[in-house]
Protein backbone atom coordinates (compact mmCIF):
# COMPACT_ATOMS: atom_id res chain seq x y z
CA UNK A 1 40.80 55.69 119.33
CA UNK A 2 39.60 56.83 116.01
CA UNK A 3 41.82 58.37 113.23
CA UNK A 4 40.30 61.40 113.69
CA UNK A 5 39.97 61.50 117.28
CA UNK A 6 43.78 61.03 116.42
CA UNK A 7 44.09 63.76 113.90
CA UNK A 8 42.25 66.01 116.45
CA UNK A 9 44.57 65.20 119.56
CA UNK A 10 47.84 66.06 117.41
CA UNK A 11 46.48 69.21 116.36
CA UNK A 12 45.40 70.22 120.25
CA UNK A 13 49.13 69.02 121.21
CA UNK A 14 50.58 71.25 117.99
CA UNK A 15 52.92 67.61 117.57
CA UNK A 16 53.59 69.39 113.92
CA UNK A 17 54.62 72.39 115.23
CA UNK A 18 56.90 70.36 117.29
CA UNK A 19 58.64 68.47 114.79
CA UNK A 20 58.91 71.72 112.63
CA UNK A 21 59.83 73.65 115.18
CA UNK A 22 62.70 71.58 116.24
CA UNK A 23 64.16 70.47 113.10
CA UNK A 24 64.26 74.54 112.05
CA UNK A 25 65.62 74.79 115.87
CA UNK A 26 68.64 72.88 114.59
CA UNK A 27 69.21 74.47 111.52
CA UNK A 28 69.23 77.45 112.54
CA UNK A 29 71.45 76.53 115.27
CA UNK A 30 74.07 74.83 113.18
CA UNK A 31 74.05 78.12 110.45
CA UNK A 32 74.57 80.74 113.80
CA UNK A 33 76.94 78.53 115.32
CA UNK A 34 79.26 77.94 111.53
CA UNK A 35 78.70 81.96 111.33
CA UNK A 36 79.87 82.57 114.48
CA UNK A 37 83.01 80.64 114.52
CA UNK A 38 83.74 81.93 111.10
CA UNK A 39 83.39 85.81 112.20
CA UNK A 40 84.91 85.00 115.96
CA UNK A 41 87.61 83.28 114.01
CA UNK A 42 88.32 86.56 111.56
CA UNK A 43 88.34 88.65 114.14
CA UNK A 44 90.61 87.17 116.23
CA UNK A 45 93.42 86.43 113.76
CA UNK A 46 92.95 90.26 112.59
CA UNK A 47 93.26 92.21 115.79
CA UNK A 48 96.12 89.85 117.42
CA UNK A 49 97.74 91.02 113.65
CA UNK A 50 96.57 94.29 113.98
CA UNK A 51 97.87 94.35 117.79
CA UNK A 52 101.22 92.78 117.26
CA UNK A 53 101.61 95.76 114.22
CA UNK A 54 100.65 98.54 116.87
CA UNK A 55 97.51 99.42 114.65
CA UNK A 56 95.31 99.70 116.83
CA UNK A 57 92.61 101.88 115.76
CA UNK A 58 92.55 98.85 113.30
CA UNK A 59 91.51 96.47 115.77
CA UNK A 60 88.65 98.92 116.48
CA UNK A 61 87.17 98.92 112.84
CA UNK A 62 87.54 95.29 112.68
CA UNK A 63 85.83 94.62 115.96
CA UNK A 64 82.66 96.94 114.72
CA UNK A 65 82.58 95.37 111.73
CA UNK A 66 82.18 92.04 113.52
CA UNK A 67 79.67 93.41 115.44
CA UNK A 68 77.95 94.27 112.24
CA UNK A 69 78.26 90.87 110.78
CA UNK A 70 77.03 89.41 114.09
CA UNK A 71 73.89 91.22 114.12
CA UNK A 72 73.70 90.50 110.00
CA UNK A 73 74.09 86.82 110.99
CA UNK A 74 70.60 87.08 113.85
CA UNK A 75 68.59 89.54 110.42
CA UNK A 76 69.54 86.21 108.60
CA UNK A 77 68.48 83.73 110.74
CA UNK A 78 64.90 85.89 111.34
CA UNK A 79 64.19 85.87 107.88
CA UNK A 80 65.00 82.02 107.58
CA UNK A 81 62.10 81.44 110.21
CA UNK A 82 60.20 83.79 108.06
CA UNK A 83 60.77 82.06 104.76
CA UNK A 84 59.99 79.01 106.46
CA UNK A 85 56.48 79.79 108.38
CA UNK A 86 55.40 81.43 104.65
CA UNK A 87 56.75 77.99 102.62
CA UNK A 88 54.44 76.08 104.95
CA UNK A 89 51.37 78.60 104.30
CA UNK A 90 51.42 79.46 108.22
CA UNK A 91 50.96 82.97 107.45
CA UNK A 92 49.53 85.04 104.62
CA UNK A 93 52.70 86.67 102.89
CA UNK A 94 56.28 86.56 103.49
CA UNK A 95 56.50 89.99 104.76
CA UNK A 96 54.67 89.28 108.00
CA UNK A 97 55.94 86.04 108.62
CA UNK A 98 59.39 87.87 108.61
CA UNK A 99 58.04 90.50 111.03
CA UNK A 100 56.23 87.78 112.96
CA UNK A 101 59.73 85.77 113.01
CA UNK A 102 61.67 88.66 114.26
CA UNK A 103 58.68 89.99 117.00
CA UNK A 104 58.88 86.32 118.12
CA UNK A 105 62.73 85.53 117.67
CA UNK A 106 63.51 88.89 119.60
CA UNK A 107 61.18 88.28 122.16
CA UNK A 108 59.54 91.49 121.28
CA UNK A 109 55.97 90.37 120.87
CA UNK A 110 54.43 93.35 119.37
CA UNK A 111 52.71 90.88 117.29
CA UNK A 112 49.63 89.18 117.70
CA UNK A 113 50.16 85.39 117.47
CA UNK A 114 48.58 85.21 113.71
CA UNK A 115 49.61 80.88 113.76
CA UNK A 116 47.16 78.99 112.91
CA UNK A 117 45.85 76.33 115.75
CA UNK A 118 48.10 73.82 115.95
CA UNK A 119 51.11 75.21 114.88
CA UNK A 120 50.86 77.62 118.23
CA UNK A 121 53.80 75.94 120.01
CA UNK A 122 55.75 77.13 117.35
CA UNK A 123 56.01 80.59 118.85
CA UNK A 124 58.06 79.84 121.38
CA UNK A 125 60.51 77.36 119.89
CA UNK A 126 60.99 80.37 117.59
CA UNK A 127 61.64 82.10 120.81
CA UNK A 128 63.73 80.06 122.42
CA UNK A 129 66.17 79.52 118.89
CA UNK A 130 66.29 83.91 119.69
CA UNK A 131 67.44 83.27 123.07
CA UNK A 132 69.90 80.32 122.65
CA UNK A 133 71.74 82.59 119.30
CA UNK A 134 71.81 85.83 121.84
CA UNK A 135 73.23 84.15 124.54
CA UNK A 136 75.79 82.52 122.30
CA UNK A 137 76.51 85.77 120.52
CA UNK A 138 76.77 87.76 124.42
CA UNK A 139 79.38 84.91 124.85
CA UNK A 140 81.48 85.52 121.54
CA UNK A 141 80.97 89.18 121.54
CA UNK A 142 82.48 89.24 125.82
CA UNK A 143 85.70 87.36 124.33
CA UNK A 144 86.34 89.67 121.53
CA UNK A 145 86.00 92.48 123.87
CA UNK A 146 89.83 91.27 125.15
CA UNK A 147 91.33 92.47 122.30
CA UNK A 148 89.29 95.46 121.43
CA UNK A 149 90.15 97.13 125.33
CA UNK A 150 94.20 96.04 124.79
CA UNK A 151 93.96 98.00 121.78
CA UNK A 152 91.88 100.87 123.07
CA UNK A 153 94.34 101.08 126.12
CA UNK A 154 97.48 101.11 123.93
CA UNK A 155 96.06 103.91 121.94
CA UNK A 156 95.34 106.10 125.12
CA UNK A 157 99.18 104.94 126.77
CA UNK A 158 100.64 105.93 122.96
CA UNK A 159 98.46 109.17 123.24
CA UNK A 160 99.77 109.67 126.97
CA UNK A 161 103.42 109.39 125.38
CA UNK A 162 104.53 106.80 127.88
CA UNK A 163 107.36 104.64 126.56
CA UNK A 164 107.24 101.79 124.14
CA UNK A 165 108.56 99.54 126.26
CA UNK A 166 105.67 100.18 129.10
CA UNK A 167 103.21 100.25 126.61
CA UNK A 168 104.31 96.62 125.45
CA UNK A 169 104.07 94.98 128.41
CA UNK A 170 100.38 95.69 128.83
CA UNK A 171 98.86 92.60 127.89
């Protein structure tokens, strides 16, 4: 095997792409799992303060506001793949490769797959980082939801006029 029957065979197998793909895989991994603790953790120290104080449209602004920062944390992690594919010249300017990270990331694919040949593969590991951070952020997002309907509930019972005491023992 020559070198550039080589060089030819790890461009058909997009083995760059691969390595790239992964090691951006992790990274972007590690930043949406450090954000997500970090808001998940915020969130839940606020609304069991907010609940314990009986402010509960409080709990309500804090829970959309981690929603916000949730879906601030996925904008940040498109435009990471973006500034990535444009640092490695992949595509022409940084404003496509942002759009082609977030059509890609998302799932979308209302873009056309504008890689170059061998770095096709990375596509879907792009892909697949979008599904892995959703999936993580359904899961954070279901277990803040706890909190948000005690508070929601406690609101109604208070605007219902039913007894402290009844109110209370909702949990």
């Amino acid at each position: 095997m020559t070198i550039s029957n080589t060089v030819t065979l790890t461009a058909e197998l997009d083995l760059p792409a691969y390595l790239f793909g992964i090691t951006m895989l992790l990274i972007v991994m590690l930043v949406h799992g450090l954000l997500l603790l970090q808001i998940a953790k915020r969130y839940e120290v606020k609304s069991f303060l907010y609940l314990s104080e009986h402010k509960y449209s409080s709990v309500a602004v804090v829970f959309y506001i981690s929603v916000l920062c949730l879906f601030l944390t996925h904008i940040f992690e498109i435009i990471l793949w973006g500034i990535s594919l444009r640092a490695l010249n992949l595509l022409p300017n940084l404003g496509q490769s942002i759009l082609f990270s977030g059509s890609t990331y998302t799932a979308m694919g209302f873009m056309d797959d504008l890689l170059p040949s061998g770095w096709k593969m990375l596509a879907i590991i792009i892909a697949f980082s979008g599904m892995f951070a959703f999936a993580w952020t359904a899961s954070v997002m279901i277990s803040m939801t706890k909190n948000f309907r005690q508070a929601y509930t406690r609101l109604h019972m208070q605007k219902l006029k039913l007894p402290a005491e009844v109110i209370e023992r909702f949990k």
